[in-house]
PDB file of N, CA and C in Angstrom:
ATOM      1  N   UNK A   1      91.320  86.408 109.224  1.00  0.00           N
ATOM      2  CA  UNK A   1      92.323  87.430 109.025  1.00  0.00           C
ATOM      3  C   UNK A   1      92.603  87.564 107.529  1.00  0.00           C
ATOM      4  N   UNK A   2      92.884  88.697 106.689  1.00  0.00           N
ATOM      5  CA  UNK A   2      93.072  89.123 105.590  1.00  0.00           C
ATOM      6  C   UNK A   2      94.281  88.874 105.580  1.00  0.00           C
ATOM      7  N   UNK A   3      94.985  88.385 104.350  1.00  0.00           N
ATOM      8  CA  UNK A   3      96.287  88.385 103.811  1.00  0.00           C
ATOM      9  C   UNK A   3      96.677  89.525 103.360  1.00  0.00           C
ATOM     10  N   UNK A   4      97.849  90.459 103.435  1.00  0.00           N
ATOM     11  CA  UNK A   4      98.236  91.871 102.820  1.00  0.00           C
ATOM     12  C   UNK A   4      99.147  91.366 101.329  1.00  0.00           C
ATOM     13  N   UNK A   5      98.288  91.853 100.133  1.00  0.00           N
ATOM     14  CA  UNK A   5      99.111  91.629  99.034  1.00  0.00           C
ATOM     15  C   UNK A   5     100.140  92.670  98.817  1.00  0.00           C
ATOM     16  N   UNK A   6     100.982  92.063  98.082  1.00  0.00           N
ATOM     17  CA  UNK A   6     102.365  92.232  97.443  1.00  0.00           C
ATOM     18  C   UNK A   6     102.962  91.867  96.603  1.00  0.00           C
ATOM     19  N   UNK A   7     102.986  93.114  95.812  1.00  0.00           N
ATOM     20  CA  UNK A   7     103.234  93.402  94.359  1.00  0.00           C
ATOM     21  C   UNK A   7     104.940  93.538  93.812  1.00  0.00           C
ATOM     22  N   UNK A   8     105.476  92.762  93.024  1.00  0.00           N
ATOM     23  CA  UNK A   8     106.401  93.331  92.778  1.00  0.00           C
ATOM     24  C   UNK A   8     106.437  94.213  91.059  1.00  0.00           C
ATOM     25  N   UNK A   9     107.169  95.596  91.387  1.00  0.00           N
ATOM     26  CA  UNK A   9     106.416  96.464  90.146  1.00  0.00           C
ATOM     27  C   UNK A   9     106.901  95.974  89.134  1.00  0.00           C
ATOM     28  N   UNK A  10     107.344  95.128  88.936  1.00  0.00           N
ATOM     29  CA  UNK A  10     107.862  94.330  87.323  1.00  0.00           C
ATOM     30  C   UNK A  10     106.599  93.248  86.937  1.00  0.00           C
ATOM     31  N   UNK A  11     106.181  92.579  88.323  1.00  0.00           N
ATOM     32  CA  UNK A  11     105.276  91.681  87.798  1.00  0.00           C
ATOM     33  C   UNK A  11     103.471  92.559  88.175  1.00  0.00           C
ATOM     34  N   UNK A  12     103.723  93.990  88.545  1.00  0.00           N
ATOM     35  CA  UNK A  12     101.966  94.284  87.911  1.00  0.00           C
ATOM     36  C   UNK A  12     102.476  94.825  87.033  1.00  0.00           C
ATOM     37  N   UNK A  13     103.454  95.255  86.436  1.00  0.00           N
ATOM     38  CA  UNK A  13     103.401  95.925  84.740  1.00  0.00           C
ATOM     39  C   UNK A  13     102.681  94.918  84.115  1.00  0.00           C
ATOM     40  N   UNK A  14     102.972  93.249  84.278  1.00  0.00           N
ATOM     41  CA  UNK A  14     102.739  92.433  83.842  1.00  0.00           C
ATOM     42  C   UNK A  14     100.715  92.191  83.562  1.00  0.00           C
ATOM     43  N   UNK A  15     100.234  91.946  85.140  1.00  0.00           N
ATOM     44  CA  UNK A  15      99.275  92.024  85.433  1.00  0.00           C
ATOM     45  C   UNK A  15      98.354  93.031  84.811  1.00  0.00           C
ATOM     46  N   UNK A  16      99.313  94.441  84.997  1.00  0.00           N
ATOM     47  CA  UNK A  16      98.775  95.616  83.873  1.00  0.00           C
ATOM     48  C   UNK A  16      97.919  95.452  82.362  1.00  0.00           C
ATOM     49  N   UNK A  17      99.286  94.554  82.025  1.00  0.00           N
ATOM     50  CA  UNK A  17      99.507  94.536  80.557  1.00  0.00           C
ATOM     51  C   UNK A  17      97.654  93.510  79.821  1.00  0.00           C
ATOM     52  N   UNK A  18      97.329  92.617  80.975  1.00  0.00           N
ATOM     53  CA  UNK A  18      96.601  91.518  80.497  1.00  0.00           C
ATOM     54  C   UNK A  18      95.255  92.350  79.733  1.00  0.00           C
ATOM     55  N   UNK A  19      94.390  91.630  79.206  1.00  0.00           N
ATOM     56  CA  UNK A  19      93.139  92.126  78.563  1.00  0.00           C
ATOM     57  C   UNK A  19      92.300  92.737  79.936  1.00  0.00           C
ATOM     58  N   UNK A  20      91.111  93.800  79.401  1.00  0.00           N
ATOM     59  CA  UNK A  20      90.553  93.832  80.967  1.00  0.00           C
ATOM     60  C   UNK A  20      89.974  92.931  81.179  1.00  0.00           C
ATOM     61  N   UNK A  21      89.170  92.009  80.700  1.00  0.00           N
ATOM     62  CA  UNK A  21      88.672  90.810  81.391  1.00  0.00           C
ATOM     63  C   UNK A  21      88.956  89.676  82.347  1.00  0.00           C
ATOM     64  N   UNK A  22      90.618  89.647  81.454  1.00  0.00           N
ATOM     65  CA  UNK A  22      91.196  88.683  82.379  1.00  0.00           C
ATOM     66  C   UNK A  22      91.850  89.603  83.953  1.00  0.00           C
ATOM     67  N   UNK A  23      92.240  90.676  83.607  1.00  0.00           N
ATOM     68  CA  UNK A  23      92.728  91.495  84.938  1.00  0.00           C
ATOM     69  C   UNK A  23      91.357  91.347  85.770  1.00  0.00           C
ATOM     70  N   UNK A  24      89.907  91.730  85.618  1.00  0.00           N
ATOM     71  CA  UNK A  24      89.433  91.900  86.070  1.00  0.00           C
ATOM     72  C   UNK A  24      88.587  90.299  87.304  1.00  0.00           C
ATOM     73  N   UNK A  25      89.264  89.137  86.461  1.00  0.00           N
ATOM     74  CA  UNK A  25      89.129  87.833  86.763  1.00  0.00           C
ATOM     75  C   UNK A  25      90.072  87.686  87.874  1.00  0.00           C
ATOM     76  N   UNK A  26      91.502  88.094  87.594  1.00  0.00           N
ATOM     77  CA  UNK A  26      92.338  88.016  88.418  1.00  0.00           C
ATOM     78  C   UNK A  26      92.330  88.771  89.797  1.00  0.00           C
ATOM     79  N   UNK A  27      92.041  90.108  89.470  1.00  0.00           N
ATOM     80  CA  UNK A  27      92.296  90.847  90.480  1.00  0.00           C
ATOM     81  C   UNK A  27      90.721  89.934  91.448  1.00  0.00           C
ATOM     82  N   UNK A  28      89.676  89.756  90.926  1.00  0.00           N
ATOM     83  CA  UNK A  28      88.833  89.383  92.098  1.00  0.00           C
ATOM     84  C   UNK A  28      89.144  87.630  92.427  1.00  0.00           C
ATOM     85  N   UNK A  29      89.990  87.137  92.174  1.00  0.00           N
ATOM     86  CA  UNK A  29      90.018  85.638  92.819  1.00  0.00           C
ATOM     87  C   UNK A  29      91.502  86.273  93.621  1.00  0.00           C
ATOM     88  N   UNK A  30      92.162  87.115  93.440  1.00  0.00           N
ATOM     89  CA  UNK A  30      93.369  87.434  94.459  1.00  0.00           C
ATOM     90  C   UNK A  30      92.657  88.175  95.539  1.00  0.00           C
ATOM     91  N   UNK A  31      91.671  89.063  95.500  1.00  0.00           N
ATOM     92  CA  UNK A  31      90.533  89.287  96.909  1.00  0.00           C
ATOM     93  C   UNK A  31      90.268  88.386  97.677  1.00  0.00           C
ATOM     94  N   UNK A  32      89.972  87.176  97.314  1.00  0.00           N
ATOM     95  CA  UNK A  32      89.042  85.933  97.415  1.00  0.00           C
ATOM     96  C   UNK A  32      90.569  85.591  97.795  1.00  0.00           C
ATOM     97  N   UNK A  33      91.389  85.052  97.626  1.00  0.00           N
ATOM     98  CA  UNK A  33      92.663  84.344  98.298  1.00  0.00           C
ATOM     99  C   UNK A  33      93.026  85.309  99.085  1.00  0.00           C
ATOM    100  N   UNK A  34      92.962  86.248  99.590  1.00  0.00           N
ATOM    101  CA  UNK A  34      93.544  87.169 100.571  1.00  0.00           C
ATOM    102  C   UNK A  34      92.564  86.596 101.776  1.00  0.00           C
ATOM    103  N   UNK A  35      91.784  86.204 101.702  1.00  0.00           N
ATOM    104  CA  UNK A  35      90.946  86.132 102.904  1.00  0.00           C
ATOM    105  C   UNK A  35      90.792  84.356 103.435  1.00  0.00           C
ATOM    106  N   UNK A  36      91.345  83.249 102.291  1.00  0.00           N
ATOM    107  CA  UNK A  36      91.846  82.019 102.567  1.00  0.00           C
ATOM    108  C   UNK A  36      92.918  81.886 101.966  1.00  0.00           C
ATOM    109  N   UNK A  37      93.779  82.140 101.946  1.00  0.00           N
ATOM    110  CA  UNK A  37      95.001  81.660 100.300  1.00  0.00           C
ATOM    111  C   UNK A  37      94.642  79.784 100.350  1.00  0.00           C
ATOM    112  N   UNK A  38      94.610  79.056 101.232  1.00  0.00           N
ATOM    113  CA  UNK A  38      94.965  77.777 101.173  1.00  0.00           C
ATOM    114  C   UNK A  38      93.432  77.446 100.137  1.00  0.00           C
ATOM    115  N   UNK A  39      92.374  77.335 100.504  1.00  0.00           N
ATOM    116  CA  UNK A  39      91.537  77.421 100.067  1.00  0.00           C
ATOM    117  C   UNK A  39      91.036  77.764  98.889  1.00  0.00           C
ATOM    118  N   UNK A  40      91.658  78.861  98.335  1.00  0.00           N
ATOM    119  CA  UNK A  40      91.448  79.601  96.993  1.00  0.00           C
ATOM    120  C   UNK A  40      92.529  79.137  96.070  1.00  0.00           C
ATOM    121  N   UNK A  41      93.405  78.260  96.314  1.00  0.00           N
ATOM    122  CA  UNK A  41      94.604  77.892  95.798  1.00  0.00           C
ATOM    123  C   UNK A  41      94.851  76.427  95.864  1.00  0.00           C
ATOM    124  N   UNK A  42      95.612  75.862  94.850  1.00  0.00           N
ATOM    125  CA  UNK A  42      95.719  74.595  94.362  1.00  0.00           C
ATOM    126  C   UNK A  42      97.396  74.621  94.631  1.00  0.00           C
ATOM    127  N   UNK A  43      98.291  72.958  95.032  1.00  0.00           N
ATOM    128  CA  UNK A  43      99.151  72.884  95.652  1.00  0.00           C
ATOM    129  C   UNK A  43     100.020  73.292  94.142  1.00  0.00           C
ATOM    130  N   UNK A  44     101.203  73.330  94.246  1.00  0.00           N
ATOM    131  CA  UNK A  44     101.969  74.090  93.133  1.00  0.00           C
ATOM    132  C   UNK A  44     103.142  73.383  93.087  1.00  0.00           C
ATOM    133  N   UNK A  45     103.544  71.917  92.346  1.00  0.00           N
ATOM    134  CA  UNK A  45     104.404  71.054  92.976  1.00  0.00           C
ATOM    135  C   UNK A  45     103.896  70.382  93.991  1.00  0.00           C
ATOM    136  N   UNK A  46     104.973  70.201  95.063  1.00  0.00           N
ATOM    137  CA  UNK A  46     104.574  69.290  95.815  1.00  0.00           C
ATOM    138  C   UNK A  46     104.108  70.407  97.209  1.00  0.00           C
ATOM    139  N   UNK A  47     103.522  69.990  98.002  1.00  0.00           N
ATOM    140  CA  UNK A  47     102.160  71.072  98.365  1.00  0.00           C
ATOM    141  C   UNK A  47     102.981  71.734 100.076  1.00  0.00           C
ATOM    142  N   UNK A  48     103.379  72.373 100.062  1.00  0.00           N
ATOM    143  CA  UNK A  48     104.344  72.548 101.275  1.00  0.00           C
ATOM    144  C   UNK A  48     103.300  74.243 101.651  1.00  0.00           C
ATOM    145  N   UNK A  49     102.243  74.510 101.007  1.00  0.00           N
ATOM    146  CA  UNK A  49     101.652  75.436 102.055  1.00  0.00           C
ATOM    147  C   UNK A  49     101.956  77.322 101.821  1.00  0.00           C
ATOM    148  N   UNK A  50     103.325  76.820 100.818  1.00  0.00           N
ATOM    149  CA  UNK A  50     103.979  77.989 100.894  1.00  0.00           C
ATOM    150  C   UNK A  50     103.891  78.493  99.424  1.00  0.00           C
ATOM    151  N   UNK A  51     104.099  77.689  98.676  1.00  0.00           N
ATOM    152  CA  UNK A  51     103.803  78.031  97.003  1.00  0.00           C
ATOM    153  C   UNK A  51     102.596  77.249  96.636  1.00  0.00           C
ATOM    154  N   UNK A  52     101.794  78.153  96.075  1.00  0.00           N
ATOM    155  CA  UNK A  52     100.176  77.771  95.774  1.00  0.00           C
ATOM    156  C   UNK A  52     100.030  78.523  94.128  1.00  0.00           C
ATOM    157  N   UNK A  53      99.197  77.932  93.437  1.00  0.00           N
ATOM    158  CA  UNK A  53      99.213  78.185  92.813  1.00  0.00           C
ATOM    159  C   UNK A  53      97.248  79.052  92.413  1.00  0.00           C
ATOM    160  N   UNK A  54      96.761  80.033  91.847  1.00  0.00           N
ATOM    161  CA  UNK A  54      95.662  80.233  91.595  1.00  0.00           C
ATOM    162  C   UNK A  54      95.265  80.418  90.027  1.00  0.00           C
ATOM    163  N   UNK A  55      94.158  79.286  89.952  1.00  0.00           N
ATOM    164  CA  UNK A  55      93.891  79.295  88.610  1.00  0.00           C
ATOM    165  C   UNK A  55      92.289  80.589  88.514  1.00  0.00           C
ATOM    166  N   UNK A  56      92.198  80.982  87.426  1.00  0.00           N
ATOM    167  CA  UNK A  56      91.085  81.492  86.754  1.00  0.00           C
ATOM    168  C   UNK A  56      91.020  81.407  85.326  1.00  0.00           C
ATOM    169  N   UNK A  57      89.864  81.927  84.981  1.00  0.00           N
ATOM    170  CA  UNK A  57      89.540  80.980  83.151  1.00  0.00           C
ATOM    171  C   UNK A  57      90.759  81.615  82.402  1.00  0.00           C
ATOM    172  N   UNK A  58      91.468  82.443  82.733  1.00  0.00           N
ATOM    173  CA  UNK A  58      92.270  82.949  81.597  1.00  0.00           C
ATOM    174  C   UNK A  58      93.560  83.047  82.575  1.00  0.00           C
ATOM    175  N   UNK A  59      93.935  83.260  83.325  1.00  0.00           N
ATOM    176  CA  UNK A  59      95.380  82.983  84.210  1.00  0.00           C
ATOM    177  C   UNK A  59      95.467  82.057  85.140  1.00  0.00           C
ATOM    178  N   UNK A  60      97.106  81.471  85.483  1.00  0.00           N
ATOM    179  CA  UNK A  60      97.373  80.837  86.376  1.00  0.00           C
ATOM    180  C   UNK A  60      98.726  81.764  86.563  1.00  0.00           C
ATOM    181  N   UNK A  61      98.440  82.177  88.233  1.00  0.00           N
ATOM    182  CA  UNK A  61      99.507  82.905  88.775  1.00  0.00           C
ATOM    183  C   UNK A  61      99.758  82.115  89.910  1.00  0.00           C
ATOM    184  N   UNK A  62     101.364  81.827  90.281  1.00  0.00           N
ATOM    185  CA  UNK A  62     101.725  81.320  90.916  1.00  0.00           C
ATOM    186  C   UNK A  62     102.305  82.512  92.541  1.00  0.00           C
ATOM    187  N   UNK A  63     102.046  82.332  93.391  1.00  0.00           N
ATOM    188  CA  UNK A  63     101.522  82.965  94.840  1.00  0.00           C
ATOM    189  C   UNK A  63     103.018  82.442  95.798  1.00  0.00           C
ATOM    190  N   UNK A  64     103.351  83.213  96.405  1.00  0.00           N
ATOM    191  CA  UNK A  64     104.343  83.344  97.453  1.00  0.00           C
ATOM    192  C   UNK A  64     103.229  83.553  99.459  1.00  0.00           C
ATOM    193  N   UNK A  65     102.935  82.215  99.993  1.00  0.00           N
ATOM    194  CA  UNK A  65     102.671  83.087 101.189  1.00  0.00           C
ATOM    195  C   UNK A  65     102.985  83.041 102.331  1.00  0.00           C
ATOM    196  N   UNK A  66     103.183  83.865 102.597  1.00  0.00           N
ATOM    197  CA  UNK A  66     104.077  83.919 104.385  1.00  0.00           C
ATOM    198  C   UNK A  66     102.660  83.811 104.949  1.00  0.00           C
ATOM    199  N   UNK A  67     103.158  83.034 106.060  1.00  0.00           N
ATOM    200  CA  UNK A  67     101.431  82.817 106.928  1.00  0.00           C
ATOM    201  C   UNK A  67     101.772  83.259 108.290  1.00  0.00           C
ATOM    202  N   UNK A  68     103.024  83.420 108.561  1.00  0.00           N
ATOM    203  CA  UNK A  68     103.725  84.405 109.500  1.00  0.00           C
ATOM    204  C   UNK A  68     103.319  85.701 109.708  1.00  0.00           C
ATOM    205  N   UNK A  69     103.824  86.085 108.279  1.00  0.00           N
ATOM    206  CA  UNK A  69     103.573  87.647 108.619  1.00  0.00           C
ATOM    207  C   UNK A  69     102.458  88.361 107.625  1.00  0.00           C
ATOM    208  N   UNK A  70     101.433  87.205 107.674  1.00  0.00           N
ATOM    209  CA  UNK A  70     100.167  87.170 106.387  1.00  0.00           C
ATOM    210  C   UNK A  70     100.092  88.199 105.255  1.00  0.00           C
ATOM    211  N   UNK A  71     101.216  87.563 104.519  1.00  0.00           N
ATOM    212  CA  UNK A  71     101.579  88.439 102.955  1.00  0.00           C
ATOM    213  C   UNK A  71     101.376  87.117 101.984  1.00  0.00           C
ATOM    214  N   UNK A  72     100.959  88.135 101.030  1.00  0.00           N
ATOM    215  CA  UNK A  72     100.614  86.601 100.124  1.00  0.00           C
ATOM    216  C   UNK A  72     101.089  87.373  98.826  1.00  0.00           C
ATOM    217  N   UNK A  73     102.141  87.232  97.969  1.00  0.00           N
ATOM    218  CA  UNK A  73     102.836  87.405  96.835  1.00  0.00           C
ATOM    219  C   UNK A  73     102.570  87.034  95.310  1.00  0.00           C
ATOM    220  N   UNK A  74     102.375  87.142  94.827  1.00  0.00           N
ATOM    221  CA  UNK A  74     101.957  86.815  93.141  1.00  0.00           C
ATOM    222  C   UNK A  74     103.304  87.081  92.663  1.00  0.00           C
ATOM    223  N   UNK A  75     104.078  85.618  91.915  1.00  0.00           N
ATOM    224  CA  UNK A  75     105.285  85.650  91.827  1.00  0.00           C
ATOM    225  C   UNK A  75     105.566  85.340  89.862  1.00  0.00           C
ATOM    226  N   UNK A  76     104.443  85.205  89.124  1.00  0.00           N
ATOM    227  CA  UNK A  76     104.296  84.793  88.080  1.00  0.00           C
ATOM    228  C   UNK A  76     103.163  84.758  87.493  1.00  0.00           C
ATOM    229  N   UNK A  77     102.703  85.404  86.612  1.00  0.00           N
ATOM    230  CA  UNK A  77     101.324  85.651  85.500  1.00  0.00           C
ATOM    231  C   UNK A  77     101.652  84.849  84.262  1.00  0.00           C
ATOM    232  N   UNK A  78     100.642  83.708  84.128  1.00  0.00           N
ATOM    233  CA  UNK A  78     100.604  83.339  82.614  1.00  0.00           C
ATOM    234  C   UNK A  78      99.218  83.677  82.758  1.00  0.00           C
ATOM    235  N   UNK A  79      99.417  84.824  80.987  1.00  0.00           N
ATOM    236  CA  UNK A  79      97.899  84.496  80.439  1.00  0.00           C
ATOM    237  C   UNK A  79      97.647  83.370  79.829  1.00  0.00           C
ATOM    238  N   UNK A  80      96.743  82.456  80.094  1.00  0.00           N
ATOM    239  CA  UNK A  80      96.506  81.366  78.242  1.00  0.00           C
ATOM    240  C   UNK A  80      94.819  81.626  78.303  1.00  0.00           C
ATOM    241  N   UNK A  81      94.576  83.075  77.769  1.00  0.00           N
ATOM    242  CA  UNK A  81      93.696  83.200  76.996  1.00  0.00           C
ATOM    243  C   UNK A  81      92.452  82.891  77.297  1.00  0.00           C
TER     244      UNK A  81
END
């Protein structure tokens, strides 16, 4: 089953804002977690399933996912480059 992403429009201005390389890094490992989040994602703290974190060479965005109602959230963009 596919996860339905969800955007909040303050944090894709954000996502917007990045170089295209790194958007283009991001946006395809958030494809790739829509279709496992647990799998595509590293525990974020202490590992409760629900906050995951996804790294790629130039971001780590931290992920919101309901496994309920299979939404998976991007709650924070750091670029480091």
């Amino acid at each position: 089953m596919i996860y339905d992403l969800h955007w909040d429009p303050e944090l894709y201005k954000t996502y917007a804002s990045l170089p295209a390389p790194a958007r283009r890094e991001l946006a395809a490992a958030l494809i790739d977690a829509q279709a496992d989040p647990l799998s595509a994602t590293l525990p974020y703290g202490h590992d409760d399933g629900v906050i995951r974190l996804l790294e790629t060479g130039s971001t780590l965005t931290v992920l919101l996912i309901c496994h309920t109602k299979m939404k998976l959230a991007p709650v924070q963009i750091t670029f480091v480059g």
